[in-house]
PDB file of N, CA and C in Angstrom:
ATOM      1  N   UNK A   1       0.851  -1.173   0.000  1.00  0.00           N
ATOM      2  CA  UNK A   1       0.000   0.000   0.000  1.00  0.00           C
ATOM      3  C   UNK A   1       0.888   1.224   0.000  1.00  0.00           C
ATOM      4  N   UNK A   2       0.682   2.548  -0.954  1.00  0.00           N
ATOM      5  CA  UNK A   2       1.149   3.189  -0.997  1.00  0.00           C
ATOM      6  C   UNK A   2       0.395   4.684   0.249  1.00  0.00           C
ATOM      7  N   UNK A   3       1.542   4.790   0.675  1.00  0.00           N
ATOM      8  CA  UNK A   3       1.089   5.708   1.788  1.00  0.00           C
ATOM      9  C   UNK A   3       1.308   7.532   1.149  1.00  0.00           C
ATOM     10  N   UNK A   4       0.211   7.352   1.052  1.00  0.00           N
ATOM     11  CA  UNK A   4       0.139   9.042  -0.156  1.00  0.00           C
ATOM     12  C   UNK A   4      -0.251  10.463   0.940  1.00  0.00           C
ATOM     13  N   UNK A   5       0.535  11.436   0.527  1.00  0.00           N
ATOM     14  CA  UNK A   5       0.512  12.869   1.558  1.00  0.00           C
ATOM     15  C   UNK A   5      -0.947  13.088   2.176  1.00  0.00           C
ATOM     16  N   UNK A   6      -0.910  13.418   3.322  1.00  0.00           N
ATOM     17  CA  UNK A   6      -1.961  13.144   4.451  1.00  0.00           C
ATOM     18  C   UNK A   6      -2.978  14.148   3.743  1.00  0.00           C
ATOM     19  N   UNK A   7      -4.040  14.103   2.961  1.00  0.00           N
ATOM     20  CA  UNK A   7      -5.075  14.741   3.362  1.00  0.00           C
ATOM     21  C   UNK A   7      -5.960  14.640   3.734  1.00  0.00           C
ATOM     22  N   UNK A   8      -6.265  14.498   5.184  1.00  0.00           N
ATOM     23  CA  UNK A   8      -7.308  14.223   5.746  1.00  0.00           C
ATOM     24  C   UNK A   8      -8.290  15.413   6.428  1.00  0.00           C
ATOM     25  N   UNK A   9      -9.625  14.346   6.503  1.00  0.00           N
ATOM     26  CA  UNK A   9     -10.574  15.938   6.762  1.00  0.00           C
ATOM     27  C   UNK A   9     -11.475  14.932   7.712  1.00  0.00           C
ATOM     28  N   UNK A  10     -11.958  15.258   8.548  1.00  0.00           N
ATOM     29  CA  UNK A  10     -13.131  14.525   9.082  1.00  0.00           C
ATOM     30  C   UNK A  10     -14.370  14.025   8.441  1.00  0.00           C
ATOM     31  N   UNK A  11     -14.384  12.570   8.509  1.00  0.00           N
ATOM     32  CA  UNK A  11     -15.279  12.100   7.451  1.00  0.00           C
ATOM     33  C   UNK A  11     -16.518  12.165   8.047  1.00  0.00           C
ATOM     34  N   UNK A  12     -17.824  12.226   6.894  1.00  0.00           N
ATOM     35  CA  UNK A  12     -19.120  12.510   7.721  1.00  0.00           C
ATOM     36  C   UNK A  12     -19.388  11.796   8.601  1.00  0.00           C
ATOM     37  N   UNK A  13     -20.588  12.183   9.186  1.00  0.00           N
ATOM     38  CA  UNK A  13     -21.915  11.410   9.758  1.00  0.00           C
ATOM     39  C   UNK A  13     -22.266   9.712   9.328  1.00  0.00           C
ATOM     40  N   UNK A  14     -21.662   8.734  10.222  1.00  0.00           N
ATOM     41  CA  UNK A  14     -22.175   7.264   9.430  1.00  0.00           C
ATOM     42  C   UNK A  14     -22.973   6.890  10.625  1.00  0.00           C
ATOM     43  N   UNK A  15     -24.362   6.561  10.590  1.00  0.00           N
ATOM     44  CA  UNK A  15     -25.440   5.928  10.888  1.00  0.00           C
ATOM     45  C   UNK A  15     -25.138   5.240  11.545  1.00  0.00           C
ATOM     46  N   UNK A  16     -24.199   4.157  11.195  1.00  0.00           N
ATOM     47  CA  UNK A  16     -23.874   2.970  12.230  1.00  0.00           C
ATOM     48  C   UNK A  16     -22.862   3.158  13.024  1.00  0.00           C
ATOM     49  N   UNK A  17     -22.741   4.232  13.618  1.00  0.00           N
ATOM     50  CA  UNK A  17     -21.526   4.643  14.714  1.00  0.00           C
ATOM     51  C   UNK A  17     -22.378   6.074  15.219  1.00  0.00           C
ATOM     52  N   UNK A  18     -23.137   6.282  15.791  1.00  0.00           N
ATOM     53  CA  UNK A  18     -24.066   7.380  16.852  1.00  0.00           C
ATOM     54  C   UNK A  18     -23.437   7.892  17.703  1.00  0.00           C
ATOM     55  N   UNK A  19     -22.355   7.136  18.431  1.00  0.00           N
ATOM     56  CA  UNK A  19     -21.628   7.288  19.616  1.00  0.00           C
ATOM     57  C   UNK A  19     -20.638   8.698  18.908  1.00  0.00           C
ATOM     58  N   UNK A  20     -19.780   8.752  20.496  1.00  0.00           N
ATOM     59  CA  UNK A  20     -18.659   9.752  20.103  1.00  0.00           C
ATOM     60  C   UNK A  20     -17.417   8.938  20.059  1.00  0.00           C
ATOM     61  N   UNK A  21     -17.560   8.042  20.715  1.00  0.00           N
ATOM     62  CA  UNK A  21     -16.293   6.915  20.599  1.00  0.00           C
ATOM     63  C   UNK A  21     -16.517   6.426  19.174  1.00  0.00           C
ATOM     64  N   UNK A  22     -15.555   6.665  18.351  1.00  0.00           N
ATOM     65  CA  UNK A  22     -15.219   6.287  17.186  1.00  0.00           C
ATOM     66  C   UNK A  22     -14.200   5.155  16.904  1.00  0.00           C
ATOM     67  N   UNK A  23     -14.144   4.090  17.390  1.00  0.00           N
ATOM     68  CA  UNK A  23     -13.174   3.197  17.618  1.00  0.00           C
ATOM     69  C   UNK A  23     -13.222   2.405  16.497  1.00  0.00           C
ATOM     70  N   UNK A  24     -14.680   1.987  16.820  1.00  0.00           N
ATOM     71  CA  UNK A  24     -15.304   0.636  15.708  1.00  0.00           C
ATOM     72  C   UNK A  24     -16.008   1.467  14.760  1.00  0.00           C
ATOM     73  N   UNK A  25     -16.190   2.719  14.305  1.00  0.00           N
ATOM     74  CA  UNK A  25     -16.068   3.284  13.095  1.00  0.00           C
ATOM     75  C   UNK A  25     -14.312   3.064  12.365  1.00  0.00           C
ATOM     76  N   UNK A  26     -13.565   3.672  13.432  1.00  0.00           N
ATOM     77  CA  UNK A  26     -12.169   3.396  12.691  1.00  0.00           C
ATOM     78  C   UNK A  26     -11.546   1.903  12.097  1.00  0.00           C
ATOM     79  N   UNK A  27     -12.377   1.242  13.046  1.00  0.00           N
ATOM     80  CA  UNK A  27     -11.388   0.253  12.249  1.00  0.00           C
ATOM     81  C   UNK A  27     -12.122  -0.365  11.004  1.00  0.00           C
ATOM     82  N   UNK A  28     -13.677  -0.949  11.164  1.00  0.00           N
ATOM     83  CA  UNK A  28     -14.459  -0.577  10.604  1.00  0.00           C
ATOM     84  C   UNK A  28     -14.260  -0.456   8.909  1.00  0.00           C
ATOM     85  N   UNK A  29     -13.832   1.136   8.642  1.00  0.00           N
ATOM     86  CA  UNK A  29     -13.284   1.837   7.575  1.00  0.00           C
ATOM     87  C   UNK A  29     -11.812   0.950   7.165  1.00  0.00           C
ATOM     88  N   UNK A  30     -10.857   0.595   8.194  1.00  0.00           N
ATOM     89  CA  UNK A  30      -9.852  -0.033   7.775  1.00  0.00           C
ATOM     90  C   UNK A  30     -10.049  -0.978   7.383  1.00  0.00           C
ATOM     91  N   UNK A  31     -10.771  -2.188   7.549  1.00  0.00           N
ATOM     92  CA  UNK A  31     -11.337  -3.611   7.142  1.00  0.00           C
ATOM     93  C   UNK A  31     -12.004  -3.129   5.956  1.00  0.00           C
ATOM     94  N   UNK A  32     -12.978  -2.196   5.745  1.00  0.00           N
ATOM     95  CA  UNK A  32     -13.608  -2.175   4.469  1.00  0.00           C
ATOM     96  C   UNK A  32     -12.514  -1.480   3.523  1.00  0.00           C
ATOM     97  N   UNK A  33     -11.549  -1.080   3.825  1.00  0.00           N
ATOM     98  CA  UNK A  33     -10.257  -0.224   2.933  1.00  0.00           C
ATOM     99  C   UNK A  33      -9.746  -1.520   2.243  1.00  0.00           C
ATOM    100  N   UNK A  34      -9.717  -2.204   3.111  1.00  0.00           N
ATOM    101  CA  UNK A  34      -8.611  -3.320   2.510  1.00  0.00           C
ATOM    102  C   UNK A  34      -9.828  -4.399   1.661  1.00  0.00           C
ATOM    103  N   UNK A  35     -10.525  -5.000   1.876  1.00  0.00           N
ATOM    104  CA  UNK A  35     -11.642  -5.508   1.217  1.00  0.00           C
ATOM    105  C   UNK A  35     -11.687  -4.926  -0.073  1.00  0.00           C
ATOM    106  N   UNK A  36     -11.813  -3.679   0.067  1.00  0.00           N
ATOM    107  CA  UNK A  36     -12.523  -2.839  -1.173  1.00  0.00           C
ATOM    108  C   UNK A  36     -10.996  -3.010  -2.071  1.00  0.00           C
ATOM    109  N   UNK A  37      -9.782  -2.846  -1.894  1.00  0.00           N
ATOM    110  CA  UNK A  37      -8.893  -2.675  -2.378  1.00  0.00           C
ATOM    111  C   UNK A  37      -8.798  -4.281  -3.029  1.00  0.00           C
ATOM    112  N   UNK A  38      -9.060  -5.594  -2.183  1.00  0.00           N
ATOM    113  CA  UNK A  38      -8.517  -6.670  -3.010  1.00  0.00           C
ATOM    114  C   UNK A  38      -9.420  -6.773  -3.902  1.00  0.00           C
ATOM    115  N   UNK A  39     -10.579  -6.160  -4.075  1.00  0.00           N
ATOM    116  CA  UNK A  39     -11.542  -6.416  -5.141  1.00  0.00           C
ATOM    117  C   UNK A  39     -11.980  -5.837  -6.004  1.00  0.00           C
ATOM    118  N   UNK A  40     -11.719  -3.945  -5.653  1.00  0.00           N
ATOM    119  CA  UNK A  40     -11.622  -3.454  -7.057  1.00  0.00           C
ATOM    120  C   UNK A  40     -10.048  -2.390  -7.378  1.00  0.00           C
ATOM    121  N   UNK A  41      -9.320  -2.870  -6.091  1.00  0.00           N
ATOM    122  CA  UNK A  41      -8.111  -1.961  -6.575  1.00  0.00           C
ATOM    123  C   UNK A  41      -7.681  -0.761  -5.724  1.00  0.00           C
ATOM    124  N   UNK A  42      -6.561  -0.124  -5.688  1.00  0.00           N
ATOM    125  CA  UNK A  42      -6.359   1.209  -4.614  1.00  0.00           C
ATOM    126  C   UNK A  42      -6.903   2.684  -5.506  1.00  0.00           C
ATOM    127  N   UNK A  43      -7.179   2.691  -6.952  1.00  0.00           N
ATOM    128  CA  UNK A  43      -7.544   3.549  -7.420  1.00  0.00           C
ATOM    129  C   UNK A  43      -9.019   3.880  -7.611  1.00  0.00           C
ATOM    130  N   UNK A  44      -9.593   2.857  -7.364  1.00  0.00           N
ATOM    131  CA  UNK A  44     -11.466   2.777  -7.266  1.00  0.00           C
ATOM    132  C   UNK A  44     -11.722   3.963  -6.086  1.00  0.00           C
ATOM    133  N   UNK A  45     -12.563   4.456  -6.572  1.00  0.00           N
ATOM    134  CA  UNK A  45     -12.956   6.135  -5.512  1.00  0.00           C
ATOM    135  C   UNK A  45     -13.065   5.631  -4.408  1.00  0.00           C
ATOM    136  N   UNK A  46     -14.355   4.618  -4.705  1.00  0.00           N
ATOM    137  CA  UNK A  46     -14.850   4.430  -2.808  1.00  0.00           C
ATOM    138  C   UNK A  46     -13.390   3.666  -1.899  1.00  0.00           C
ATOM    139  N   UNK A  47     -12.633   2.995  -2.392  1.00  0.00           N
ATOM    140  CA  UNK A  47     -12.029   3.130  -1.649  1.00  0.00           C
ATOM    141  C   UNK A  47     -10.747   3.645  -0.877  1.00  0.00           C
ATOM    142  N   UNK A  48     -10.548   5.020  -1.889  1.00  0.00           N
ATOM    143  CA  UNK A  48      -9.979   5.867  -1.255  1.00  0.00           C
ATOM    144  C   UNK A  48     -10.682   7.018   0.010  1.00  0.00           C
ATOM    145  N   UNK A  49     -12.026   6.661  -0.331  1.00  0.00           N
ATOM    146  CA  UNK A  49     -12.541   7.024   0.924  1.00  0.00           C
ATOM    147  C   UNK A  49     -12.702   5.974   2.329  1.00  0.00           C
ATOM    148  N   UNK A  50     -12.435   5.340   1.789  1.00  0.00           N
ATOM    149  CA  UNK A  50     -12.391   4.477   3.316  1.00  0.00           C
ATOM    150  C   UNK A  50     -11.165   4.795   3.929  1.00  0.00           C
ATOM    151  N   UNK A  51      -9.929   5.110   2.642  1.00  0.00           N
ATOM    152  CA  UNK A  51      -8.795   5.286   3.225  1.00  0.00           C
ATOM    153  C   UNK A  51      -8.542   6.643   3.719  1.00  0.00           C
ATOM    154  N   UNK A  52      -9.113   7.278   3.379  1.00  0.00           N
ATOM    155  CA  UNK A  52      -9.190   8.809   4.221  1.00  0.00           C
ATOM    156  C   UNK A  52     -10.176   8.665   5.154  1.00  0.00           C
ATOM    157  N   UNK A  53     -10.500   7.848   5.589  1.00  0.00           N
ATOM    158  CA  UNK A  53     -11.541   7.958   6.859  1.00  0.00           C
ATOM    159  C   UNK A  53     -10.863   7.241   7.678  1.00  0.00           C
ATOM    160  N   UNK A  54     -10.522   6.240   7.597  1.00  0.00           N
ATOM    161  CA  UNK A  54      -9.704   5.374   8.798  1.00  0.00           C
ATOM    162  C   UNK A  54      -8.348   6.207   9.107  1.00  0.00           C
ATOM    163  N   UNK A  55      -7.208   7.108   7.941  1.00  0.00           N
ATOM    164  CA  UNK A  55      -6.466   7.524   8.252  1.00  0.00           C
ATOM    165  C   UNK A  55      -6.571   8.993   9.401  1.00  0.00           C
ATOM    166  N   UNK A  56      -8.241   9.498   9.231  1.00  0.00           N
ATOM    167  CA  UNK A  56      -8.533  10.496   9.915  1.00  0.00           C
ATOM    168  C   UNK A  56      -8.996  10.201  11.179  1.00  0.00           C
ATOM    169  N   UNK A  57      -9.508   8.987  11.381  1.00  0.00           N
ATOM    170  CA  UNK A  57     -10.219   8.465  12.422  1.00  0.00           C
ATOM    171  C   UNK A  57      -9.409   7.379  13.631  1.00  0.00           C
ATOM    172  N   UNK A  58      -8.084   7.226  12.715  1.00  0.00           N
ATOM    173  CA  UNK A  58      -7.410   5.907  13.663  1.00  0.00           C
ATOM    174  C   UNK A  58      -5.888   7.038  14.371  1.00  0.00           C
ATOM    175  N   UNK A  59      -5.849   6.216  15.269  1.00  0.00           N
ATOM    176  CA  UNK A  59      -4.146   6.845  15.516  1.00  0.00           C
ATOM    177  C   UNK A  59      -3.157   6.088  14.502  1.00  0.00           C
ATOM    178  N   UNK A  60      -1.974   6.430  14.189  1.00  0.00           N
ATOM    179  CA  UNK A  60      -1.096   6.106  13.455  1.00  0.00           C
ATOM    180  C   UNK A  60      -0.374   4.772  13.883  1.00  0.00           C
ATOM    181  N   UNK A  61      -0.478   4.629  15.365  1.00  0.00           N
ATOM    182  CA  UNK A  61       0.210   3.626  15.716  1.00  0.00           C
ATOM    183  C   UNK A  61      -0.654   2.258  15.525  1.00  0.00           C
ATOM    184  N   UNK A  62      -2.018   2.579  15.737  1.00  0.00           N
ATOM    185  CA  UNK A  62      -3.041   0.991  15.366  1.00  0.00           C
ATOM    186  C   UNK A  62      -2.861   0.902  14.183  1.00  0.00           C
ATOM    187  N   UNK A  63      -2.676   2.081  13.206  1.00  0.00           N
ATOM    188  CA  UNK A  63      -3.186   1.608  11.610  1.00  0.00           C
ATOM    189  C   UNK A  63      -1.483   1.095  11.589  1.00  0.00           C
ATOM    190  N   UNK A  64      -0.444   1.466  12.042  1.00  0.00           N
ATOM    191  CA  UNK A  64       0.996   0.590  11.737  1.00  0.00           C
ATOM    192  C   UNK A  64       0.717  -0.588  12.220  1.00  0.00           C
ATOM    193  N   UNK A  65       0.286  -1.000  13.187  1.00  0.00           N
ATOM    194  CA  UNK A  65      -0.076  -2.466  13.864  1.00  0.00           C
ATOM    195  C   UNK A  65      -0.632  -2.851  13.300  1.00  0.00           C
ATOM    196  N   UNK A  66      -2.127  -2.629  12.586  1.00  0.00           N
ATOM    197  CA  UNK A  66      -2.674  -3.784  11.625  1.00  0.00           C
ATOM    198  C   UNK A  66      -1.902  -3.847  10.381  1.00  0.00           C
ATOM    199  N   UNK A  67      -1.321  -2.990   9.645  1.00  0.00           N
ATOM    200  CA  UNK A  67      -0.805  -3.326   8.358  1.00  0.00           C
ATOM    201  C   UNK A  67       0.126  -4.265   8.832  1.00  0.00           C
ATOM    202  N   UNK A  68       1.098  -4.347   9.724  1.00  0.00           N
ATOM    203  CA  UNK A  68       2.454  -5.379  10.238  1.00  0.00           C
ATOM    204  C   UNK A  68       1.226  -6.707  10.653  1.00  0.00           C
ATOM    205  N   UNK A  69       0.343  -6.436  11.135  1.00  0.00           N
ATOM    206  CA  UNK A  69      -0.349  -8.070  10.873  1.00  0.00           C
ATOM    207  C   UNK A  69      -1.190  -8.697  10.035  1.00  0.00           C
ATOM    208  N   UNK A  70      -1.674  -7.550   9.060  1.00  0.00           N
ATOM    209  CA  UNK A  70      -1.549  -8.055   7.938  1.00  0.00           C
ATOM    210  C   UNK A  70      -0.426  -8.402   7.038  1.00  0.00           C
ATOM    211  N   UNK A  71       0.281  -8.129   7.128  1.00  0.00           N
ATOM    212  CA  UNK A  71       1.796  -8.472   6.158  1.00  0.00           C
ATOM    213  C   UNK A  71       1.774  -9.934   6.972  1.00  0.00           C
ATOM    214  N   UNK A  72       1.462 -10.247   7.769  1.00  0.00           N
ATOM    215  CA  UNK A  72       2.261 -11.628   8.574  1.00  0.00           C
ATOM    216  C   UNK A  72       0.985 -12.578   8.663  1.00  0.00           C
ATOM    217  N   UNK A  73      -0.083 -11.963   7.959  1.00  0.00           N
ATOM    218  CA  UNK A  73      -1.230 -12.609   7.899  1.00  0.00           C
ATOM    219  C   UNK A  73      -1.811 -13.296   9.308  1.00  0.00           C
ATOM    220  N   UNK A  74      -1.820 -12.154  10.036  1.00  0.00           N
ATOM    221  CA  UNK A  74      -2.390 -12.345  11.192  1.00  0.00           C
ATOM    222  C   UNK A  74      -3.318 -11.290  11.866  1.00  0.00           C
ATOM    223  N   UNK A  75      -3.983 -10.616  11.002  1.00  0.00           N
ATOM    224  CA  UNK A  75      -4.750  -9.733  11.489  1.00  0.00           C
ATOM    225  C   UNK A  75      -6.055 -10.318  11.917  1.00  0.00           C
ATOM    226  N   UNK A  76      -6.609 -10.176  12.451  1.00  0.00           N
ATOM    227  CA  UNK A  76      -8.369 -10.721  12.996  1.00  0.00           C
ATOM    228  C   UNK A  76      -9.041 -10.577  11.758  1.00  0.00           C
ATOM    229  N   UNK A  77      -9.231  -9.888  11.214  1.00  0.00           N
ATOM    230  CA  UNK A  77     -10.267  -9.777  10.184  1.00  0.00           C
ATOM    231  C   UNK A  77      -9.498 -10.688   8.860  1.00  0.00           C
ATOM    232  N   UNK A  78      -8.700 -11.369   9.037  1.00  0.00           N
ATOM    233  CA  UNK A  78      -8.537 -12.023   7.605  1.00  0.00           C
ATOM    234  C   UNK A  78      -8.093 -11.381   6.419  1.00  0.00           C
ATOM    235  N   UNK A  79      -7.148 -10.375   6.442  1.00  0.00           N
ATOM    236  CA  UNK A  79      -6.974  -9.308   5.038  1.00  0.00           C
ATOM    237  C   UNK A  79      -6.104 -10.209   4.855  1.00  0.00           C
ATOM    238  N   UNK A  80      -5.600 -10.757   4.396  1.00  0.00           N
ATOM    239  CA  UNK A  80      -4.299 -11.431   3.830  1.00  0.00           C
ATOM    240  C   UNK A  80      -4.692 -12.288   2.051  1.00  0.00           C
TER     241      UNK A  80
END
């Protein structure tokens, strides 16, 4: 994955996250980033919006931790 200059903005309002704890919105967006990517690619729109939403929504250090367990194919959600 190519890690492209930060522009991030706060992504809208999603229905299925009401709360202010945005946790399981963030990761959420990261599982559907990577999904969306093995199936239509890193240049398909929608999922460069997942990737600007998880990058706006996660700390830097979880989103380094799941990519290192995905590379080792050990992430919970199965991205590998």
């Amino acid at each position: 994955m190519s890690v492209e200059a930060k522009d991030v903005s706060t992504p809208g309002f999603d229905a299925r996250f009401p709360n202010v704890n945005q946790t399981k919105n963030c990761w959420q967006n990261f599982v559907d980033y990577n999904k969306c990517v093995q199936a239509k690619g890193e240049e398909y729109a929608p999922c460069k919006r997942f990737f600007k939403a998880f990058h706006s929504l996660c700390p830097d250090e979880w989103i380094s931790n799941w990519e290192s367990q995905k590379d080792n194919g050990l992430h919970p959600a199965g991205l590998e």
